[in-house]
C-alpha atoms as a PDB file:
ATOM      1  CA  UNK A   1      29.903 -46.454 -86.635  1.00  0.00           C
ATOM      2  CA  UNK A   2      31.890 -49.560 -86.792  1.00  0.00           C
ATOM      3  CA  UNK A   3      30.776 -52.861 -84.812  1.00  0.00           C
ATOM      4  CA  UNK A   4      33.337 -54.789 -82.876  1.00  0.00           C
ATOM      5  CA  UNK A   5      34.136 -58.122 -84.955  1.00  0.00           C
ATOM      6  CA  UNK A   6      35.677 -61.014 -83.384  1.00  0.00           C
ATOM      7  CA  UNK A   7      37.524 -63.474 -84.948  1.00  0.00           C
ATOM      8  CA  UNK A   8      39.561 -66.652 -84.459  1.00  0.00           C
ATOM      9  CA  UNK A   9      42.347 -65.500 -86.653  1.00  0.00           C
ATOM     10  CA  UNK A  10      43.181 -62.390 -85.076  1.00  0.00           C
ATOM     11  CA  UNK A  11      43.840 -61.332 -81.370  1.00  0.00           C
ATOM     12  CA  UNK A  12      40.858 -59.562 -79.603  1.00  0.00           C
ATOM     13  CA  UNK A  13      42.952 -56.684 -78.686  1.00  0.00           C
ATOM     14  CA  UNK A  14      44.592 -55.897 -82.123  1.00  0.00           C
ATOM     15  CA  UNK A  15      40.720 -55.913 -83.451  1.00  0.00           C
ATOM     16  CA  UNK A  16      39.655 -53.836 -80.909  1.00  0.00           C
ATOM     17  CA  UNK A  17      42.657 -51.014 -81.344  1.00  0.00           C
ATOM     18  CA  UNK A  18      41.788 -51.897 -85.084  1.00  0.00           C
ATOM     19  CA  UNK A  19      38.103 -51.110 -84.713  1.00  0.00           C
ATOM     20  CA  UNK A  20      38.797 -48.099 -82.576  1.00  0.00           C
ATOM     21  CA  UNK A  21      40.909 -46.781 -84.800  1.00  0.00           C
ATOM     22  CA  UNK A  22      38.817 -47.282 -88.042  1.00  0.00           C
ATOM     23  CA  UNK A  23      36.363 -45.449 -85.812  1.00  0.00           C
ATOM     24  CA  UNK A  24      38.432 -42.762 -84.721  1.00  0.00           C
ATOM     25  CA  UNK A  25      39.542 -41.574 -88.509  1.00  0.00           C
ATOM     26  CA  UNK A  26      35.800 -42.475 -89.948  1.00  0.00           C
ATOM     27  CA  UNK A  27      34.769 -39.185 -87.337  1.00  0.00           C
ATOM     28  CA  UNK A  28      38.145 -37.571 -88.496  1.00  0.00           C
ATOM     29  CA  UNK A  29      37.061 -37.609 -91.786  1.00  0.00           C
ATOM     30  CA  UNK A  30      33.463 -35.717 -91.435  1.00  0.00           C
ATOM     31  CA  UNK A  31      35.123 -33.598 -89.235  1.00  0.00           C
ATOM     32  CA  UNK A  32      37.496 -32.091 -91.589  1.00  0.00           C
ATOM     33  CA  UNK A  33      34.998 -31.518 -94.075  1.00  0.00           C
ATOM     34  CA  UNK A  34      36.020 -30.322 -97.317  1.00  0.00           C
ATOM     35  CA  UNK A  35      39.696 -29.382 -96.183  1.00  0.00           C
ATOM     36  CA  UNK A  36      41.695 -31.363 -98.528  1.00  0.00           C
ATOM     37  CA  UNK A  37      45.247 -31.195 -96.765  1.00  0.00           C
ATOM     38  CA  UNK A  38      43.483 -32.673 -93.239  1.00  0.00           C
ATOM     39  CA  UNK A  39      41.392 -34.830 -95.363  1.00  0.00           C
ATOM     40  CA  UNK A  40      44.583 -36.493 -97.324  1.00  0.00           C
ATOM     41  CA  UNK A  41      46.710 -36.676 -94.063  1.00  0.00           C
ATOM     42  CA  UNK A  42      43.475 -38.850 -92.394  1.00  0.00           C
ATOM     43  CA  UNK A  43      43.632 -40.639 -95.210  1.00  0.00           C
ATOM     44  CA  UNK A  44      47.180 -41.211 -95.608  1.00  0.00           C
ATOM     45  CA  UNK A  45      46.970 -42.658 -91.971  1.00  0.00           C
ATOM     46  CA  UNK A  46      44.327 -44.986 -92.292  1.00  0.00           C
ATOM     47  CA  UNK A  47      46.194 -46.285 -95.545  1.00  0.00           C
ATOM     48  CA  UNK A  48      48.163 -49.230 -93.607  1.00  0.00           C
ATOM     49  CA  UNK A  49      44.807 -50.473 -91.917  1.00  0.00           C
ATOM     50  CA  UNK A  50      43.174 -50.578 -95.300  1.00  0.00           C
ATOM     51  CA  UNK A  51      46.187 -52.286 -96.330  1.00  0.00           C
ATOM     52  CA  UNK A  52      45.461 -54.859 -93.862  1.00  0.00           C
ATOM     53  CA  UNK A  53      41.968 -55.256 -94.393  1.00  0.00           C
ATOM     54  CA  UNK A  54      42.133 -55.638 -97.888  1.00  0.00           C
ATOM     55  CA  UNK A  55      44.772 -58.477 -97.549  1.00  0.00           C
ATOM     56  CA  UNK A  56      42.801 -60.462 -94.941  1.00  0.00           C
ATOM     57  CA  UNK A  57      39.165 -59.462 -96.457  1.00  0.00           C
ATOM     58  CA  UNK A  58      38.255 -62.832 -97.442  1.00  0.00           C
ATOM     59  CA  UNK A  59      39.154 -64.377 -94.658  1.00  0.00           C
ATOM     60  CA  UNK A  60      37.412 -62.288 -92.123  1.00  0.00           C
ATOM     61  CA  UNK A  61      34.403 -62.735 -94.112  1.00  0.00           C
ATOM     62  CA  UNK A  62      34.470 -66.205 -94.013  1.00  0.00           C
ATOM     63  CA  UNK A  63      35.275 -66.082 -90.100  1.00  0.00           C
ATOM     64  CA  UNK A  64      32.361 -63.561 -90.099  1.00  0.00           C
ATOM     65  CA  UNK A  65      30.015 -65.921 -92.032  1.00  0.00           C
ATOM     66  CA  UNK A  66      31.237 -69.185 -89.929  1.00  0.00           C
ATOM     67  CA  UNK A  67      29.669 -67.420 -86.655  1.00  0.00           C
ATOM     68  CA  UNK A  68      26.368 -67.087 -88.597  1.00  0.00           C
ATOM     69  CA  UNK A  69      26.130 -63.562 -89.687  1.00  0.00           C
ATOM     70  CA  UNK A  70      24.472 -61.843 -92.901  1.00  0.00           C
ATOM     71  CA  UNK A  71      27.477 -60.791 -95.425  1.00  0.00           C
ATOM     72  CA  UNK A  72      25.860 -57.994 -95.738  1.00  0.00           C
ATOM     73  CA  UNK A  73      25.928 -57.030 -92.432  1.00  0.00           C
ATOM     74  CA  UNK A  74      30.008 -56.820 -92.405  1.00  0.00           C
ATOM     75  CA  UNK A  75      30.892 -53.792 -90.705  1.00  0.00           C
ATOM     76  CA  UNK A  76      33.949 -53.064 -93.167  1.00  0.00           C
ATOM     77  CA  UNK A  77      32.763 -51.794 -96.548  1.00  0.00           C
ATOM     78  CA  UNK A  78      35.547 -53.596 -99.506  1.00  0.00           C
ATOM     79  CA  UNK A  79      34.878 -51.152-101.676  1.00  0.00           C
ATOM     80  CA  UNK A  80      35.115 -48.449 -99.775  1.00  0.00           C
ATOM     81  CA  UNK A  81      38.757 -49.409 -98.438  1.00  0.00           C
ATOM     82  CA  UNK A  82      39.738 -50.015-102.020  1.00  0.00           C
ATOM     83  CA  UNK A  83      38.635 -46.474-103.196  1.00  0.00           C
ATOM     84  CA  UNK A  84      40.877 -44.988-100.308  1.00  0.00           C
ATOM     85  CA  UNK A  85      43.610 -47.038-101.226  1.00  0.00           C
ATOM     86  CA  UNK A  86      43.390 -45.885-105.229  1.00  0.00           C
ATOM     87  CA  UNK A  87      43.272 -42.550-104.004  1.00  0.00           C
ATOM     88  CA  UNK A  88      46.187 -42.169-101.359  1.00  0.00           C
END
């Protein structure tokens, strides 16, 4: 499960249909299982907010950090977006 983030830089209501949305496909994803057509349509949806994240990463950490919170702690996982984003 994803936790809200709010940020300067970004409008609370884009983050929050952001958020929801990362949520929504995350569940998508283990609910589809092993089915690879459903599994490469999920992820061929969630491939523009991956986009997005990956293009503003640094910055929302930096936002993230600047209110006092761990790195580690971020609720989006780099990595993980980048590995989607090789593979759709």
């Amino acid at each position: 499960m994803f936790t809200a983030v709010i940020l300067s830089t970004t409008s609370c209501k884009l983050q929050c249909c952001a958020i929801l949305a990362m949520e929504i496909l995350y569940d998508a994803e283990k609910a589809v299982g092993k089915d690879a057509e459903l599994l490469k349509r999920i992820r061929y949806t969630r491939l523009s907010l991956d986009r997005s994240f990956l293009v503003k990463a640094r910055t929302l950490k930096t936002e993230w950090k600047k209110k006092g919170n761990n790195e580690k702690n971020f609720p989006i996982d780099a990595d993980q977006a980048l590995s989607r984003h090789k593979q759709t």
